[in-house]
Structures are given as C-alpha cells and as structure tokens.
C-alpha atoms as a PDB file:
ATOM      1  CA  UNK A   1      18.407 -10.004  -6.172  1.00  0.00           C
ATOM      2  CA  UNK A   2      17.302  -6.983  -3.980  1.00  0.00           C
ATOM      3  CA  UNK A   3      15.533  -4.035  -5.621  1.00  0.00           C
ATOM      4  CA  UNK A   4      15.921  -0.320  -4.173  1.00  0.00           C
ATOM      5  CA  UNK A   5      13.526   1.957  -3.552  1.00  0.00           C
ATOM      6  CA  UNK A   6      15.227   5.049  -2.624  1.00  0.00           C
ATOM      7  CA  UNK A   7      12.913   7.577  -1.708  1.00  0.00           C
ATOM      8  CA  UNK A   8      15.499  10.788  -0.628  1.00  0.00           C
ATOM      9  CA  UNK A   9      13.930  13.902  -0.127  1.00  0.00           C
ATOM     10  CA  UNK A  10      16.293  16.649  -0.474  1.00  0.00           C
ATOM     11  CA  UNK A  11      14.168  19.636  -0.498  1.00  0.00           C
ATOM     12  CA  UNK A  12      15.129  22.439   1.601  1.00  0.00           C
ATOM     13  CA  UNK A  13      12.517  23.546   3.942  1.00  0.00           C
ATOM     14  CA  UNK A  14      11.801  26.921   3.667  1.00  0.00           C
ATOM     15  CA  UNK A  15       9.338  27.663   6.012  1.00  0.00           C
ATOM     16  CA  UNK A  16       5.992  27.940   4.029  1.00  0.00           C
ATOM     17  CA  UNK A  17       3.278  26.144   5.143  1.00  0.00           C
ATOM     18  CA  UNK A  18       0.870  27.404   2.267  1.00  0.00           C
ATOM     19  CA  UNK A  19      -0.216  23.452   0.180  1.00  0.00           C
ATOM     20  CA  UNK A  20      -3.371  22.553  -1.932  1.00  0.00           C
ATOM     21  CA  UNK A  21      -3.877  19.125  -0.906  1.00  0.00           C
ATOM     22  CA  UNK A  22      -6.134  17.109  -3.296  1.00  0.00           C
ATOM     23  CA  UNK A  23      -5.769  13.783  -1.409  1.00  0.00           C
ATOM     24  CA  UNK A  24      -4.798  12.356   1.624  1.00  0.00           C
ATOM     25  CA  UNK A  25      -1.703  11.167  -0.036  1.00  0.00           C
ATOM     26  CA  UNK A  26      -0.354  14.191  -1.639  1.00  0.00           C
ATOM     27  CA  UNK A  27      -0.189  15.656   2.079  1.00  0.00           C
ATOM     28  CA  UNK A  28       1.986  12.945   3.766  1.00  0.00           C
ATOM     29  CA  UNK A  29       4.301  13.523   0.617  1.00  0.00           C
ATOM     30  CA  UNK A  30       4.575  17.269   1.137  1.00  0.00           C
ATOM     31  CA  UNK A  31       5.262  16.902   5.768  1.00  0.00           C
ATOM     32  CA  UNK A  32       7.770  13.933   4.729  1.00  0.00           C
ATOM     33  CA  UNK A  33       9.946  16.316   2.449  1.00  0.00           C
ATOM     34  CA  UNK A  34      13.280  18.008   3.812  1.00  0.00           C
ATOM     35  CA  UNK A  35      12.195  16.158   6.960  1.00  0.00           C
ATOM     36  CA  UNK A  36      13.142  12.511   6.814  1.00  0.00           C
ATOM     37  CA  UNK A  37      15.155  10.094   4.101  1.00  0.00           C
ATOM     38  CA  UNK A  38      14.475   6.932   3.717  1.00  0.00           C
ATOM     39  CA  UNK A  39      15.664   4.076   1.517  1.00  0.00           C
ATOM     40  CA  UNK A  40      13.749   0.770   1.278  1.00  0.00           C
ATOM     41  CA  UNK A  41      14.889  -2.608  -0.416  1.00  0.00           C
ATOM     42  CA  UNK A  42      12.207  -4.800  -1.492  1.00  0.00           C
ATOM     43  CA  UNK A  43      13.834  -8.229  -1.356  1.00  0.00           C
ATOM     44  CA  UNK A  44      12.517 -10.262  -4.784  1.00  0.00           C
ATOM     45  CA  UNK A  45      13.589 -13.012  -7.084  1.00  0.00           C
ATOM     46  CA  UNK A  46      13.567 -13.616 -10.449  1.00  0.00           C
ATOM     47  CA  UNK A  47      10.691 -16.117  -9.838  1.00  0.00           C
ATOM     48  CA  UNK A  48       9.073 -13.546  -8.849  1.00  0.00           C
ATOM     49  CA  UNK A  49       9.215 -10.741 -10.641  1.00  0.00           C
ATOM     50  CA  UNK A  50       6.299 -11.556 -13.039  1.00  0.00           C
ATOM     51  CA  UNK A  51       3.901 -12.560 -10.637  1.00  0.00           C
ATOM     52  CA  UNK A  52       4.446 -10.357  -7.163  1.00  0.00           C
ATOM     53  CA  UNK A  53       7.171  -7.453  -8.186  1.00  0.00           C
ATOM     54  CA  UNK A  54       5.938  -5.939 -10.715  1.00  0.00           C
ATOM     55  CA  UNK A  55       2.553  -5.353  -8.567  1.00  0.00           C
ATOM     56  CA  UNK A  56       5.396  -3.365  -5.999  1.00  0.00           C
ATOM     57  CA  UNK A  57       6.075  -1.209  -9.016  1.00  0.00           C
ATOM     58  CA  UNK A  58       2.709  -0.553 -10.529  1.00  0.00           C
ATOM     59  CA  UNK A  59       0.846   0.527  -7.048  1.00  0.00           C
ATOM     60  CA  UNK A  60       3.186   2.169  -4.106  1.00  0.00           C
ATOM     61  CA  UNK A  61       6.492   1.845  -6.132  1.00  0.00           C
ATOM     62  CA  UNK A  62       5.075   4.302  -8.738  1.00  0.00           C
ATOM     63  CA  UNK A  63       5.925   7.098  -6.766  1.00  0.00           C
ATOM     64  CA  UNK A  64       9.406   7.042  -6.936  1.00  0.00           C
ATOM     65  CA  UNK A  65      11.546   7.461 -10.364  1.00  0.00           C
ATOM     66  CA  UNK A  66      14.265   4.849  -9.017  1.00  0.00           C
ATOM     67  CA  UNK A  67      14.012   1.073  -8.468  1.00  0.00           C
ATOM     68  CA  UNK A  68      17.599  -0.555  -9.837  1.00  0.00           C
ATOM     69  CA  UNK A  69      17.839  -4.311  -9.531  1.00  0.00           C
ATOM     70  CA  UNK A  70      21.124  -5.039  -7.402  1.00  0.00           C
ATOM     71  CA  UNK A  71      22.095  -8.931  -7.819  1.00  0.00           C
ATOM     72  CA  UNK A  72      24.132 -10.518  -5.059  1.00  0.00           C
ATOM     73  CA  UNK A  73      26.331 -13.232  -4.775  1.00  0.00           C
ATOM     74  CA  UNK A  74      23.364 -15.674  -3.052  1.00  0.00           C
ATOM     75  CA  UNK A  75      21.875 -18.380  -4.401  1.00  0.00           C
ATOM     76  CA  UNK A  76      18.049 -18.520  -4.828  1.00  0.00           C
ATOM     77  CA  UNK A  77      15.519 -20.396  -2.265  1.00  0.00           C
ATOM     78  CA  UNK A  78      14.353 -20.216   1.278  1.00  0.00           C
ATOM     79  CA  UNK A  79      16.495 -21.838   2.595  1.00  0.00           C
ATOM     80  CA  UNK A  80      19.085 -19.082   2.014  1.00  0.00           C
ATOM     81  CA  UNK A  81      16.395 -15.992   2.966  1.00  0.00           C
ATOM     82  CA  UNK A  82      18.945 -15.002   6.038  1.00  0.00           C
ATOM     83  CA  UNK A  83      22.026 -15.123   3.462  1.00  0.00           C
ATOM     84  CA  UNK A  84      20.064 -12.856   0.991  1.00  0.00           C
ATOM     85  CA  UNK A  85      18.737 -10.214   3.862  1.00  0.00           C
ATOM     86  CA  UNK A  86      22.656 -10.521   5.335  1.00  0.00           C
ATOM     87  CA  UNK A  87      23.703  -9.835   1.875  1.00  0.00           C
ATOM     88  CA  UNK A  88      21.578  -6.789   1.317  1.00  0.00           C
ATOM     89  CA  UNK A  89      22.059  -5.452   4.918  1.00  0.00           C
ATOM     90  CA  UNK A  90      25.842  -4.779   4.435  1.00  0.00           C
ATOM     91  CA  UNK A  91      25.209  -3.796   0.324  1.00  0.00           C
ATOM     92  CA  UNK A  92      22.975  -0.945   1.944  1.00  0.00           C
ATOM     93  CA  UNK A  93      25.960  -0.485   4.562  1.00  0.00           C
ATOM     94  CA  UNK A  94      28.965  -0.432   2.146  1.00  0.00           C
ATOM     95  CA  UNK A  95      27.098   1.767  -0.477  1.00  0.00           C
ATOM     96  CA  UNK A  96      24.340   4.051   1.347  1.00  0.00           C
ATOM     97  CA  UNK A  97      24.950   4.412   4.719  1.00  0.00           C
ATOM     98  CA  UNK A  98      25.251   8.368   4.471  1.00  0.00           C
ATOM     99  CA  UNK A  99      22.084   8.475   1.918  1.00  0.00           C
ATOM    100  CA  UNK A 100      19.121   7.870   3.891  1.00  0.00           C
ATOM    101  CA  UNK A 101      17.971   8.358   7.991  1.00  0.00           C
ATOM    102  CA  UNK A 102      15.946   5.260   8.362  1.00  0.00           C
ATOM    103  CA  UNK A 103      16.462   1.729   6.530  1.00  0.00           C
ATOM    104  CA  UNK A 104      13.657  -0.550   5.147  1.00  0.00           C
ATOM    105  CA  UNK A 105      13.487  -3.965   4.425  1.00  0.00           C
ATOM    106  CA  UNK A 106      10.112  -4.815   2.763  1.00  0.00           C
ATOM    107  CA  UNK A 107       9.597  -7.729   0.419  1.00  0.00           C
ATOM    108  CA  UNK A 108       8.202  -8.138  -3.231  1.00  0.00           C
ATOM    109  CA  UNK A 109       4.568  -9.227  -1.714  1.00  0.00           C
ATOM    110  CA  UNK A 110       4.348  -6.300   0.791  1.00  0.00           C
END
C-alpha cells in the first residue's frame, strides 16, 4: 500500500513580499508557494499503520489536507520492498506525472 502526500502549491505569485511570520515554519511554507510542486509517497503497510503511520500523519503529514491510501497489486514483506517501490514509481508515472516538479519517496518511519 503506498500513501500520497501531495503537497501542490498552486498559488499564483503576485509579487508581494509583505508576510507576518510567527515561526520558522510558516516562512518556508509561504517561499515554497507558486514556486515548486512536489508530491511525496510514504511507502507503509497495513502492519504498520497503527504503530509508525499514523505518527507520519499526526506530526509533518498534518499539514497537508490529502493523504489517500493507494493499494497495489504486491504482496506484503521485505523481501518484495523493490516490487512495492517499482510498483509505486510507475503508479506516480501513469497517474501524476504532470502534477508535481519533484518526486518523493519517503517511508512510514521517516
């Protein structure tokens, strides 16, 4: 199972350079908009979703409204890691190739 994180900024930029920033984070948010799209996967299991997933959403996956699970066609287990990554590679390629600028694999204990 792969889970997306699709964090597309679509903002035009408009030229003002007036922000209140409150924390450091707030002001990487505001010089990544209109500037660059990415979409990250975060590769997970059903094993894991109690015990390292659901940390993904409840710190840095938070911040964005949309994580869909996408199940593919791979059995479970480490020994078929490469299938799974292989699997999600072209998923990304067949579905969101035109949505993003850069492409992230991260995994549910990053």
């Amino acid at each position: 199972m792969v889970k997306f994180l699709r964090v597309i900024h679509g903002h035009e930029h408009t030229g003002e350079h007036h922000h209140d920033f409150h924390n450091e984070d707030e002001m990487s948010d505001v010089e990544l908009v209109g500037e660059v799209r990415i979409l990250c996967w975060i590769m997970t299991g059903p094993s894991n979703h109690e015990k390292k997933a659901k940390h993904v959403k409840a710190t840095w996956g938070k911040r964005y409204e949309n994580l869909p699970a996408i199940p593919l066609n791979v059995s479970e287990g480490r020994n078929n890691l490469w299938a799974k990554t292989k699997a999600a590679f072209k998923y990304v390629y067949d579905n969101h190739i035109n949505d993003a600028d850069w492409f992230m694999k991260a995994d549910d204990d990053t």
